[in-house]
C-alpha atoms as a PDB file:
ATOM      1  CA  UNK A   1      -9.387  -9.890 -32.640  1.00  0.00           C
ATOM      2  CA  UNK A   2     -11.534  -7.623 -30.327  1.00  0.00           C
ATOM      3  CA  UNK A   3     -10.411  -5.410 -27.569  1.00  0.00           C
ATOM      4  CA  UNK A   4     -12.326  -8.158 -25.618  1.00  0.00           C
ATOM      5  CA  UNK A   5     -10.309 -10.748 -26.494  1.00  0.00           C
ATOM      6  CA  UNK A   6      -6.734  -8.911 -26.300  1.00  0.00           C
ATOM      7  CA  UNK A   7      -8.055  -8.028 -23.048  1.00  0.00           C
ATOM      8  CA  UNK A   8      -8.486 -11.328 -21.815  1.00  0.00           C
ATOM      9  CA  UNK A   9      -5.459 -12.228 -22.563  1.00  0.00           C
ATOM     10  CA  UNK A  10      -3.544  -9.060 -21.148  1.00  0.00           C
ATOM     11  CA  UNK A  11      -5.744  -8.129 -18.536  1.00  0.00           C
ATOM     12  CA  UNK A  12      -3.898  -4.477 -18.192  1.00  0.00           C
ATOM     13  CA  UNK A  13      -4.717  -3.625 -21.805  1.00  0.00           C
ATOM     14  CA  UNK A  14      -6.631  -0.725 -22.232  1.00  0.00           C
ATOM     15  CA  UNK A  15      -8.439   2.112 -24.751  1.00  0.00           C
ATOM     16  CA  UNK A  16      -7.650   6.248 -24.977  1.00  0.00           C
ATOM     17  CA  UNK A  17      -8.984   7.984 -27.518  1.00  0.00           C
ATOM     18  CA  UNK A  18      -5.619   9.908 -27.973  1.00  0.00           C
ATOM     19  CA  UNK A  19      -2.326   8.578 -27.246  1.00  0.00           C
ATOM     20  CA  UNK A  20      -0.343   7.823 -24.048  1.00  0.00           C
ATOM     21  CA  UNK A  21       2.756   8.835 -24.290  1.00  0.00           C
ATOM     22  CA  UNK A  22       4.591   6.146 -22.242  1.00  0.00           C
ATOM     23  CA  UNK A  23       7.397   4.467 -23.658  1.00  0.00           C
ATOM     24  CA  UNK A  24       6.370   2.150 -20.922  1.00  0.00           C
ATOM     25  CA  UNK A  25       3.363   1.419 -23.427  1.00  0.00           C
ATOM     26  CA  UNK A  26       3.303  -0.864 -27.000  1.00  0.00           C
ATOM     27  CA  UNK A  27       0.780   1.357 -28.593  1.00  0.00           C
ATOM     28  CA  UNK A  28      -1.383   1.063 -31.766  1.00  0.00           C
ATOM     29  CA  UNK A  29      -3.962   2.628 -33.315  1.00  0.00           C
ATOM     30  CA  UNK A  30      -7.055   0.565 -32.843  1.00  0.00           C
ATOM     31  CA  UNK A  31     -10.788   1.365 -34.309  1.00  0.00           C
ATOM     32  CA  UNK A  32     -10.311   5.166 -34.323  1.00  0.00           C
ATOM     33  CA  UNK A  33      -8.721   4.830 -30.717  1.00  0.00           C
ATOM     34  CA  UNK A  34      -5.258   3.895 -29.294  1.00  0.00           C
ATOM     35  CA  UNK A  35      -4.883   0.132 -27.435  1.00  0.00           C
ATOM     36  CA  UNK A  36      -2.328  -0.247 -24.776  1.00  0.00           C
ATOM     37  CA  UNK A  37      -0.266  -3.015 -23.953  1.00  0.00           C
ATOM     38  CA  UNK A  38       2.010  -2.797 -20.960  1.00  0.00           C
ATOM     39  CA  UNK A  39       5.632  -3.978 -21.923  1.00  0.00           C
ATOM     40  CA  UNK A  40       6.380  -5.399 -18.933  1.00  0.00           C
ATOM     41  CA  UNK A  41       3.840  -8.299 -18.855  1.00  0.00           C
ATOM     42  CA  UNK A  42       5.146  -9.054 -22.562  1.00  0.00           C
ATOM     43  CA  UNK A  43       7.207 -11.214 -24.041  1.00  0.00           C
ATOM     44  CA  UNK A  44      10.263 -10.333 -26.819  1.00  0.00           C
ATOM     45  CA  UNK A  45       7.886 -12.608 -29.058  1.00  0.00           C
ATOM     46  CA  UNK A  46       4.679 -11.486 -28.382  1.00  0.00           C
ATOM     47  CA  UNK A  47       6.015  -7.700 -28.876  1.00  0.00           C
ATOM     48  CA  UNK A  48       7.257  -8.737 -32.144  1.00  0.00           C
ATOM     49  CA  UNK A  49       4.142 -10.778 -32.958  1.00  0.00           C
ATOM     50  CA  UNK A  50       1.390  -8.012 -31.843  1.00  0.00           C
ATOM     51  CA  UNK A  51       3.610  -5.088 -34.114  1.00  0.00           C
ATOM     52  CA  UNK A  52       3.473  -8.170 -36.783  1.00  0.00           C
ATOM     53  CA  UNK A  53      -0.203  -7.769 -35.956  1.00  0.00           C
ATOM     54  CA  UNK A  54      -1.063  -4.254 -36.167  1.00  0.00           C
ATOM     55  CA  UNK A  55       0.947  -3.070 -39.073  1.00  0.00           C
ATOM     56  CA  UNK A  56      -0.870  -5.586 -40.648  1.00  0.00           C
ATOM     57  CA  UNK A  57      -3.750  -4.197 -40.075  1.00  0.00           C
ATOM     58  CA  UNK A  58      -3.447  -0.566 -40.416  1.00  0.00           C
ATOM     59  CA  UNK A  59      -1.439  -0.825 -43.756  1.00  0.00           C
ATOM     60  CA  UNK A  60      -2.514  -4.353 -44.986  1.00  0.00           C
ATOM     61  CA  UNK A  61       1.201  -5.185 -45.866  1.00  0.00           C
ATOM     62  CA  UNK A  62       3.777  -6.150 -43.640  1.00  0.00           C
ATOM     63  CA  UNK A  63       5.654  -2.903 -42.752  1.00  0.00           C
ATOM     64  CA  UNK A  64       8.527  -4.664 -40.893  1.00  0.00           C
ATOM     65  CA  UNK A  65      11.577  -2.640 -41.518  1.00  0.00           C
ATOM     66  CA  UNK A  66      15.045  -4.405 -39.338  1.00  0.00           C
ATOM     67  CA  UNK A  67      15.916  -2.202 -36.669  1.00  0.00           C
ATOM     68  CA  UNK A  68      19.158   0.985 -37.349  1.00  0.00           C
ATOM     69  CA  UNK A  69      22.354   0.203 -35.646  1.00  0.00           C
ATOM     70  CA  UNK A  70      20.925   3.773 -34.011  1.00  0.00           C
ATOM     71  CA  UNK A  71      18.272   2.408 -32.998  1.00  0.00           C
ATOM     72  CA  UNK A  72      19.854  -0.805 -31.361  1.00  0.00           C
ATOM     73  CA  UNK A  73      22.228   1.764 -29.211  1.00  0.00           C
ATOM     74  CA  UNK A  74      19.655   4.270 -28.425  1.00  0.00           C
ATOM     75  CA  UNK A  75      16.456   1.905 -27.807  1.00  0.00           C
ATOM     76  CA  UNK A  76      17.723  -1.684 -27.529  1.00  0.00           C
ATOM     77  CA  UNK A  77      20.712  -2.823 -24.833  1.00  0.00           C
ATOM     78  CA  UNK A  78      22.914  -2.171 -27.979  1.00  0.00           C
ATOM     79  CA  UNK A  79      26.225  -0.599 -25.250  1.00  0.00           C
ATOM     80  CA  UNK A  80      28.467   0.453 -28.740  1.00  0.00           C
ATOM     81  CA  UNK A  81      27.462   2.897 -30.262  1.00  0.00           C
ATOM     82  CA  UNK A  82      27.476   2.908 -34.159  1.00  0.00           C
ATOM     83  CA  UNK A  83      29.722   5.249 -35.353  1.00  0.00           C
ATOM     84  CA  UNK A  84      33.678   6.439 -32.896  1.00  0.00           C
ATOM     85  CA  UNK A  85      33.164  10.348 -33.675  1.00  0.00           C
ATOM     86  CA  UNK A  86      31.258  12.783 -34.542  1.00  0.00           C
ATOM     87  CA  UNK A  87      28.760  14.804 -32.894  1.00  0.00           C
ATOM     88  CA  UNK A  88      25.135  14.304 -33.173  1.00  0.00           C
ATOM     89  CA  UNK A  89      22.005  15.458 -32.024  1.00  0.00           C
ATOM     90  CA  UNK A  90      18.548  13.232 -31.517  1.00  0.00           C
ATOM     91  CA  UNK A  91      15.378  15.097 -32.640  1.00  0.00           C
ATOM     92  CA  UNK A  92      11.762  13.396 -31.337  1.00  0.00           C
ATOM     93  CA  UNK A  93       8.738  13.306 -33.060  1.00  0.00           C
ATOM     94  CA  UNK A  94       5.327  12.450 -31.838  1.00  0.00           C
ATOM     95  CA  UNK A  95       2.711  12.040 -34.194  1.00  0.00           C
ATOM     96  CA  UNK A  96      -1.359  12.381 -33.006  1.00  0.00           C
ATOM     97  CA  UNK A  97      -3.498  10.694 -35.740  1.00  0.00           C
ATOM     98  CA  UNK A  98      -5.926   9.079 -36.180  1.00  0.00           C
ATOM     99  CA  UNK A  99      -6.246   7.866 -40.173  1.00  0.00           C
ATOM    100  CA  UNK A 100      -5.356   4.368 -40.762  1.00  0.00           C
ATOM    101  CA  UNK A 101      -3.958   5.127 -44.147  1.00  0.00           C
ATOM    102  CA  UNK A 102      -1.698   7.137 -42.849  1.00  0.00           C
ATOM    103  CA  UNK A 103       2.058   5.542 -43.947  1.00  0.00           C
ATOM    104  CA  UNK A 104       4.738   5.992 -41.590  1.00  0.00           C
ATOM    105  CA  UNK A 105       7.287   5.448 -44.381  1.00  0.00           C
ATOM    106  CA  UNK A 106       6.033   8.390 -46.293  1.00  0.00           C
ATOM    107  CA  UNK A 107       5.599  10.638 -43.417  1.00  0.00           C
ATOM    108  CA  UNK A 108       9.309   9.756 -42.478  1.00  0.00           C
ATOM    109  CA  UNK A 109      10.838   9.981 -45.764  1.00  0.00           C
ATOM    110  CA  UNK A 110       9.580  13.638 -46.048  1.00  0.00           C
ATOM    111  CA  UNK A 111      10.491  14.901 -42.466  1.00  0.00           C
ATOM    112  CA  UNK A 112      13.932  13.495 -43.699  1.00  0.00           C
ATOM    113  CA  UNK A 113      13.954  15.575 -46.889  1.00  0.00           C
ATOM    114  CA  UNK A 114      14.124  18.834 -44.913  1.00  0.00           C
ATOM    115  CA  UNK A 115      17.296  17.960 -43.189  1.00  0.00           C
ATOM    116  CA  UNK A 116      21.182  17.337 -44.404  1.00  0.00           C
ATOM    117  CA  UNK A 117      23.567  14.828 -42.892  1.00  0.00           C
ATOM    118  CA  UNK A 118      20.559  12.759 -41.706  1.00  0.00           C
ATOM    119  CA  UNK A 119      22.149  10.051 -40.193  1.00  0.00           C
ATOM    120  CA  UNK A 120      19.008   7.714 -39.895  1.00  0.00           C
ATOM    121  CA  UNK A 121      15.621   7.942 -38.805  1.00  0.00           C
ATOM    122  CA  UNK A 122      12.672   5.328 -37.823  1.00  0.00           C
ATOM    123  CA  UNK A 123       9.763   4.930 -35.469  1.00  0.00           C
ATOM    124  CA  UNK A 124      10.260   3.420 -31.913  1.00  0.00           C
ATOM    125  CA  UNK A 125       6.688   2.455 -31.818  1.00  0.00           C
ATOM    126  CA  UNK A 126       3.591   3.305 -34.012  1.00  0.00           C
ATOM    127  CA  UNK A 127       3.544   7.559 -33.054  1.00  0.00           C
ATOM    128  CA  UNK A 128       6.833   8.131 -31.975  1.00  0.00           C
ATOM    129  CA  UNK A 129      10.461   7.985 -33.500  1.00  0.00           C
ATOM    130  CA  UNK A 130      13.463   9.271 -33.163  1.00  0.00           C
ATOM    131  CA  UNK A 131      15.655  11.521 -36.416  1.00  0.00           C
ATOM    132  CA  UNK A 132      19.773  11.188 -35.944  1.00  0.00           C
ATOM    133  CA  UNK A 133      21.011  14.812 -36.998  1.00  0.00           C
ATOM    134  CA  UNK A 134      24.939  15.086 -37.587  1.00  0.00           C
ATOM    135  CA  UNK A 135      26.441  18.571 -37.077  1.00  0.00           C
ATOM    136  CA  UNK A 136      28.298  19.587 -40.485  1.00  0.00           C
ATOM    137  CA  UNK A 137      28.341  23.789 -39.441  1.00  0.00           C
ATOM    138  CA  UNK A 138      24.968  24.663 -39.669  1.00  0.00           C
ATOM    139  CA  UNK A 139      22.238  23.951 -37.946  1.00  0.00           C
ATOM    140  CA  UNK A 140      18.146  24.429 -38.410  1.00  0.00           C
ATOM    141  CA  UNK A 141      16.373  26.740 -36.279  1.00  0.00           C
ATOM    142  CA  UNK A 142      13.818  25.832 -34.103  1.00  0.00           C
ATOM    143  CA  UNK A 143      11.664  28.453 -36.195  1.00  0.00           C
ATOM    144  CA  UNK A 144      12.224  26.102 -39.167  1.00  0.00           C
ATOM    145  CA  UNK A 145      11.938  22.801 -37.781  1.00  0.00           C
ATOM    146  CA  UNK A 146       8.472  24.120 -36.779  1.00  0.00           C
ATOM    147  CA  UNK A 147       7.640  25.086 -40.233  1.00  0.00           C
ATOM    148  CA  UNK A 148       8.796  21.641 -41.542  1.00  0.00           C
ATOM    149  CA  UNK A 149       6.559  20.240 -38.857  1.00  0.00           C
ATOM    150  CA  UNK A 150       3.504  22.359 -39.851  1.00  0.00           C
ATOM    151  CA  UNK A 151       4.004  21.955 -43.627  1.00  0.00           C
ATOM    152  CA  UNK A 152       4.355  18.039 -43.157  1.00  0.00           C
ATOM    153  CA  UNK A 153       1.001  18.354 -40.850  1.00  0.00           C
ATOM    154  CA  UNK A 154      -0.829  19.801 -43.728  1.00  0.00           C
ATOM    155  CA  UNK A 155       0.174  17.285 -46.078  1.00  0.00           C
ATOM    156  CA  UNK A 156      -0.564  14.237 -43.805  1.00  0.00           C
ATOM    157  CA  UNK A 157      -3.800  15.706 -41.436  1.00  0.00           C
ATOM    158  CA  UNK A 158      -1.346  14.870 -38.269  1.00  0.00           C
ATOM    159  CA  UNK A 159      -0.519  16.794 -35.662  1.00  0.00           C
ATOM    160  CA  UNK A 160       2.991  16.443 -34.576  1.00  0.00           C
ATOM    161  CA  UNK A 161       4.905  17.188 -31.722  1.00  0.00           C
ATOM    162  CA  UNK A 162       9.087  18.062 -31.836  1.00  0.00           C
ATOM    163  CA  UNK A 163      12.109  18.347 -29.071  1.00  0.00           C
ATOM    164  CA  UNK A 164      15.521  19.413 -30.784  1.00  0.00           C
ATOM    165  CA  UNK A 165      17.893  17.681 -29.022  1.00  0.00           C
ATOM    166  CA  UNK A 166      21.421  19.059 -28.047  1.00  0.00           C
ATOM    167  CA  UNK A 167      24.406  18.523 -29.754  1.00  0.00           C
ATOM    168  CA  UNK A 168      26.481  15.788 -28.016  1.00  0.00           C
ATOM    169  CA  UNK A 169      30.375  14.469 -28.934  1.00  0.00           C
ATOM    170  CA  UNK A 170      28.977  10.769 -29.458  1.00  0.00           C
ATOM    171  CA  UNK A 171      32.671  10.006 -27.219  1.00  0.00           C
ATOM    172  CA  UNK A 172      30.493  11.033 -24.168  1.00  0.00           C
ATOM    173  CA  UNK A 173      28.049   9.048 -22.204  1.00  0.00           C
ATOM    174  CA  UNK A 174      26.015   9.540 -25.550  1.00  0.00           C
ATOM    175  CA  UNK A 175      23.189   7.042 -24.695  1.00  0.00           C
ATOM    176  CA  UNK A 176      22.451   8.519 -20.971  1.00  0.00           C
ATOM    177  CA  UNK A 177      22.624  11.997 -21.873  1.00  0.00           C
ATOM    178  CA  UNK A 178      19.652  10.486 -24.795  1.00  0.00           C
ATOM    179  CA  UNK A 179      17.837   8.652 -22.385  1.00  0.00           C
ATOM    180  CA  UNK A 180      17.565  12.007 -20.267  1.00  0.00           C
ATOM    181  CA  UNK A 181      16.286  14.039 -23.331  1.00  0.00           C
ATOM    182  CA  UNK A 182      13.693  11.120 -24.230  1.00  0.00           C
ATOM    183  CA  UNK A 183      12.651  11.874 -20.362  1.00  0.00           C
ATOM    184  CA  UNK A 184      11.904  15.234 -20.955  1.00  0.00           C
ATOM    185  CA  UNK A 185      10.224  14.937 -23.886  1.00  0.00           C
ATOM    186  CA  UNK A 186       7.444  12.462 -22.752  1.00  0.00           C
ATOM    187  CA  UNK A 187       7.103  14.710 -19.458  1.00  0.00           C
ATOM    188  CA  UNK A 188       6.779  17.951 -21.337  1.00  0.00           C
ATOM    189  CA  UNK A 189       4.557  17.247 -24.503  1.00  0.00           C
ATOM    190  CA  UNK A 190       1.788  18.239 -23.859  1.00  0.00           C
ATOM    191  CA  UNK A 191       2.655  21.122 -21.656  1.00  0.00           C
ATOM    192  CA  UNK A 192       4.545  23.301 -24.615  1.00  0.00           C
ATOM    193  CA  UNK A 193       4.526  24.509 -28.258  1.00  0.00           C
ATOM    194  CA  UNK A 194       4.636  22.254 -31.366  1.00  0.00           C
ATOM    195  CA  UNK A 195       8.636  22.204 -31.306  1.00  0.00           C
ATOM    196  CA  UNK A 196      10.530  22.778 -27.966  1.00  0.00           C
ATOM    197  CA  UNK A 197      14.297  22.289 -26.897  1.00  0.00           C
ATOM    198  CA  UNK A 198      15.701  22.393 -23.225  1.00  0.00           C
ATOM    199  CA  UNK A 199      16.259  26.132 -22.775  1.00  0.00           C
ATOM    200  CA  UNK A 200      12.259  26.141 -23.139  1.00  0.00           C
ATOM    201  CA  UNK A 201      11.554  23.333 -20.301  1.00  0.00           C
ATOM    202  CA  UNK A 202      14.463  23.413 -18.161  1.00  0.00           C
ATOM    203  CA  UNK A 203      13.395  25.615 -15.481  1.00  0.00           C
ATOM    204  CA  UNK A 204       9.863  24.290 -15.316  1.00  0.00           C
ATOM    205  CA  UNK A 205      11.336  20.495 -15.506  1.00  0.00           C
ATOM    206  CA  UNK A 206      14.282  21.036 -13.206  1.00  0.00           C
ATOM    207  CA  UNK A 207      12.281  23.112 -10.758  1.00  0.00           C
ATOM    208  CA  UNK A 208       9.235  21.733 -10.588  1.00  0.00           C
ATOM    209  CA  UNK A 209       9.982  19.105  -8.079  1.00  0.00           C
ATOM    210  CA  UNK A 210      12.214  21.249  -5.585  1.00  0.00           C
ATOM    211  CA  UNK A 211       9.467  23.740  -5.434  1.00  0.00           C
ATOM    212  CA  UNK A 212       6.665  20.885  -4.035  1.00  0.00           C
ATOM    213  CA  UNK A 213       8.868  20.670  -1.491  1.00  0.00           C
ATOM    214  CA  UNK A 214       9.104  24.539   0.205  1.00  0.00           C
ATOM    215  CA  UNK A 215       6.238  25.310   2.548  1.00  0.00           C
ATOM    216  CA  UNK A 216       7.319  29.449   1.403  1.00  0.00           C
ATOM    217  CA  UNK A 217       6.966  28.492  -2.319  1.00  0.00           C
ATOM    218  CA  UNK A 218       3.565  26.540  -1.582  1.00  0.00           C
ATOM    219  CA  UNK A 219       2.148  29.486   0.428  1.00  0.00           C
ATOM    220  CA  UNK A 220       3.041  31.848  -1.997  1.00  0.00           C
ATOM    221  CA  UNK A 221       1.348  30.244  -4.636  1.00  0.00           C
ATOM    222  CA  UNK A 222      -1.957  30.176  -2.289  1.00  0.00           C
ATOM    223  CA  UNK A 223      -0.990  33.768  -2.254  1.00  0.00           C
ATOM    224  CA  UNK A 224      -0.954  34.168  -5.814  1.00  0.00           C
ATOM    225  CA  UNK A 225      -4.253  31.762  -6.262  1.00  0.00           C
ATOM    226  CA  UNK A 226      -6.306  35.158  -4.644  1.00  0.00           C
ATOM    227  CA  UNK A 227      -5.174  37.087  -7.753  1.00  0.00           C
ATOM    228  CA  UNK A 228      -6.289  34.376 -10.292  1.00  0.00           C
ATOM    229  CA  UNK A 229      -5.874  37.251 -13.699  1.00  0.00           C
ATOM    230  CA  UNK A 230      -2.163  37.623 -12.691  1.00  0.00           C
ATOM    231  CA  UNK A 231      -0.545  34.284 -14.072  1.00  0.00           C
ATOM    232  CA  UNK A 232      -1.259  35.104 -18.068  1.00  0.00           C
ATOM    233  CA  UNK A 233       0.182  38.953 -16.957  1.00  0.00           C
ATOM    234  CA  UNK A 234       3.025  36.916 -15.564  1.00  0.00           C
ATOM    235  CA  UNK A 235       3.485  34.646 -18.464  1.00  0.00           C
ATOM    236  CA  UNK A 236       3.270  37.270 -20.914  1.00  0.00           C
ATOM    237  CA  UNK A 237       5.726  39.628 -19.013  1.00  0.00           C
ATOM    238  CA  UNK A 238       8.065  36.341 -18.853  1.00  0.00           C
ATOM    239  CA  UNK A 239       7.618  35.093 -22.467  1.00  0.00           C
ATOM    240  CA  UNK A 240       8.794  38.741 -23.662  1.00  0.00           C
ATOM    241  CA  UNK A 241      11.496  39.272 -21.184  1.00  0.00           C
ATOM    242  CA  UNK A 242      10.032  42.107 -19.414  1.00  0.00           C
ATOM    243  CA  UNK A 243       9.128  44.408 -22.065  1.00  0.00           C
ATOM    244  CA  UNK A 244       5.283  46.131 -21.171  1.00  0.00           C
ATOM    245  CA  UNK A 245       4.800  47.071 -24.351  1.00  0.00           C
ATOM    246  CA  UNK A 246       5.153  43.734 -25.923  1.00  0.00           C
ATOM    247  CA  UNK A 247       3.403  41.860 -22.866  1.00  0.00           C
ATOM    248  CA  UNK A 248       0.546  44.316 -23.382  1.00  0.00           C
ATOM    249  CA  UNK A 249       0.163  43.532 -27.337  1.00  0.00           C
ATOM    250  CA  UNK A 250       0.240  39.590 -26.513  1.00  0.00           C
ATOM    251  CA  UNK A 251      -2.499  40.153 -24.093  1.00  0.00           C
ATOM    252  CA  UNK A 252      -4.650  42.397 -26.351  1.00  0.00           C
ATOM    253  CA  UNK A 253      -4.653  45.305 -23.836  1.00  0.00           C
ATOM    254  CA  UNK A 254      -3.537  49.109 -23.418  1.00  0.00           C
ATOM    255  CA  UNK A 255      -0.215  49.186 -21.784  1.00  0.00           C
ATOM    256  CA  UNK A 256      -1.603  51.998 -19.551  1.00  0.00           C
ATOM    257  CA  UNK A 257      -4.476  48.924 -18.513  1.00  0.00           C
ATOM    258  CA  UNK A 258      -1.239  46.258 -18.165  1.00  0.00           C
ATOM    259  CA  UNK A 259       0.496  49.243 -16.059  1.00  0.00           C
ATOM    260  CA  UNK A 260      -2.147  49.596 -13.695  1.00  0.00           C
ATOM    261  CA  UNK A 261      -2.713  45.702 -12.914  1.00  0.00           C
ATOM    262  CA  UNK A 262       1.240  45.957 -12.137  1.00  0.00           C
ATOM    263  CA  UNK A 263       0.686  48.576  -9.630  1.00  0.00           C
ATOM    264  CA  UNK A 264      -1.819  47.160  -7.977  1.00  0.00           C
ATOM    265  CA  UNK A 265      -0.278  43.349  -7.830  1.00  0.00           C
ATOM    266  CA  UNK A 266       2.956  45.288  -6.221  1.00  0.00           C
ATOM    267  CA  UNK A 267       0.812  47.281  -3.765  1.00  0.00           C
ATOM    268  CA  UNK A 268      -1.005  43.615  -2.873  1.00  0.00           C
ATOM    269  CA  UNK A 269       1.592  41.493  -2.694  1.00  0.00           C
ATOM    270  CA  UNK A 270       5.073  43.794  -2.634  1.00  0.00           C
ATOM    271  CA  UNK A 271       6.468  41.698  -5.722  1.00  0.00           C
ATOM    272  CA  UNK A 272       7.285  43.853  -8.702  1.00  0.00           C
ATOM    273  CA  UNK A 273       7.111  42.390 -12.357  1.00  0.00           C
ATOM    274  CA  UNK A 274       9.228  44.819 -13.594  1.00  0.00           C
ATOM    275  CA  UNK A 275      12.149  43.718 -11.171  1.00  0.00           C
ATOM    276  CA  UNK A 276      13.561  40.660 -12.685  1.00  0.00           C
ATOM    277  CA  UNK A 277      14.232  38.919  -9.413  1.00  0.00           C
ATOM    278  CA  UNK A 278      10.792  39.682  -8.776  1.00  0.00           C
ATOM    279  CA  UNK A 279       9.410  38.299 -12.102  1.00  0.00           C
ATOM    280  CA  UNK A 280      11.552  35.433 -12.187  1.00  0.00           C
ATOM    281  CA  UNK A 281      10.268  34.142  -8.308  1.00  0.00           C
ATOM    282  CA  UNK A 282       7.021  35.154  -9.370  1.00  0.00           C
ATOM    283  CA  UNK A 283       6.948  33.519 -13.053  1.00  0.00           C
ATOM    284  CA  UNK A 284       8.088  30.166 -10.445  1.00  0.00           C
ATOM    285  CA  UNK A 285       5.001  30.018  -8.726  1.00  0.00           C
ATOM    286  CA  UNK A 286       3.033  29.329 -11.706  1.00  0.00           C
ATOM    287  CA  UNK A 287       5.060  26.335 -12.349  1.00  0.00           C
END
């Protein structure tokens, strides 16, 4: 079938040429572009019967693989979960790519292989899946996991996209504190670095909102708008916790030069970056 047709028949359907990360979306990967279908003008059937339909085509085998008890708790209305105890973590994956080749049960099988006490991994939908990580006493990095990422990249000409998850006792409210995650995931991907966890979003995500709101915050950032070279200063001050010297070296400038444009932002504006009040209201209004 053509886009033509699909569209006729799902009037909301529509192209990208990269992917929309909206678990409100069926997506596939359609003629070297992504096809949308909206989930909530489908039926259980016709989901089944368009994934029937475009594994088929992109792997020219039927890829159908009968859904984890993980995934019927975490995705599916599934309320028990699948295991009493234990505590577990749920790392994301995104994949961008464009190759039809590309086999999602190879690509999954070795972003497995870098991890112990996987408890079970899959794919939600065509680019994004979920890995079930059991804590045993150790746990990977987020240094490492981007490594893994970047290794498995090179192998499969993807580009990938990670949140590490925290740890949760699987006796708590397991599925909403998931759900949550999953929400901050889709609302921060393309905003951070290849792998991110919550102590690298929370401010932005949990501030964000509240600061829309404050007539001070908005005029301060009109404020800030007149000094449009100050938000990298800021970020780079933030990013190394308020050292110069390494703020300077990120920004590929004499720390006398990076001294200076601190001066005269203070004598501007009357905020200092080298007060950490001051930094952290001021790293706020580039939110």
């Amino acid at each position: 079938m053509n886009f033509n047709q699909f569209r006729s028949i799902y009037p909301s359907t529509f192209l990208t040429d990269d992917t929309k990360h909206d678990p409100a979306y069926l997506t596939f990967p359609y003629q070297d572009q992504w096809i949308h279908f909206d989930k909530k003008q489908l039926t259980a059937s016709e989901k089944e019967l368009l994934t029937l339909l475009f594994n088929k085509d992109t792997t020219g085998q039927n890829t159908e693989i009968p859904q984890s008890k993980w995934q019927k708790f975490l995705i599916e209305n599934n309320p028990s979960p699948p295991i009493e105890v234990g505590v577990y973590r749920v790392i994301q994956f995104d994949i961008n790519k464009k190759d039809t080749r590309f086999d999602n049960n190879l690509w999954l099988s070795s972003f497995k292989s870098f991890f112990e006490d996987v408890q079970e991994a899959f794919f939600v939908n065509d680019h994004y899946g979920l890995l079930i990580h059991r804590y045993s006493g150790y746990s990977i990095t987020q240094d490492e996991t981007t490594g893994f990422l970047q290794t498995i990249d090179d192998d499969f000409s993807t580009k990938t996209t990670g949140y590490i998850g925290q740890y949760w006792d699987i006796s708590l409210n397991f599925k909403e504190l998931f759900q949550e995650e999953q929400t901050i995931f889709f609302n921060q991907l393309k905003k951070n670095k290849q792998v991110f966890s919550l102590s690298d979003v929370a401010l932005h995500y949990y501030a964000s909102e509240a600061l829309t709101k404050s007539p001070i915050i908005q005029q301060l950032k009109r404020d800030l708008a007149s000094h449009p070279e100050i938000k990298e200063l800021i970020a780079a001050i933030w990013l190394n916790q308020g050292n110069i010297s390494l703020a300077a070296k990120q920004l590929y400038i004499h720390r006398n030069t990076l001294q200076y444009r601190l001066d005269r932002f203070f004598d501007e504006s009357g905020l200092s970056l080298k007060n950490r009040n001051d930094l952290l209201l001021c790293y706020l209004l580039t939110l």
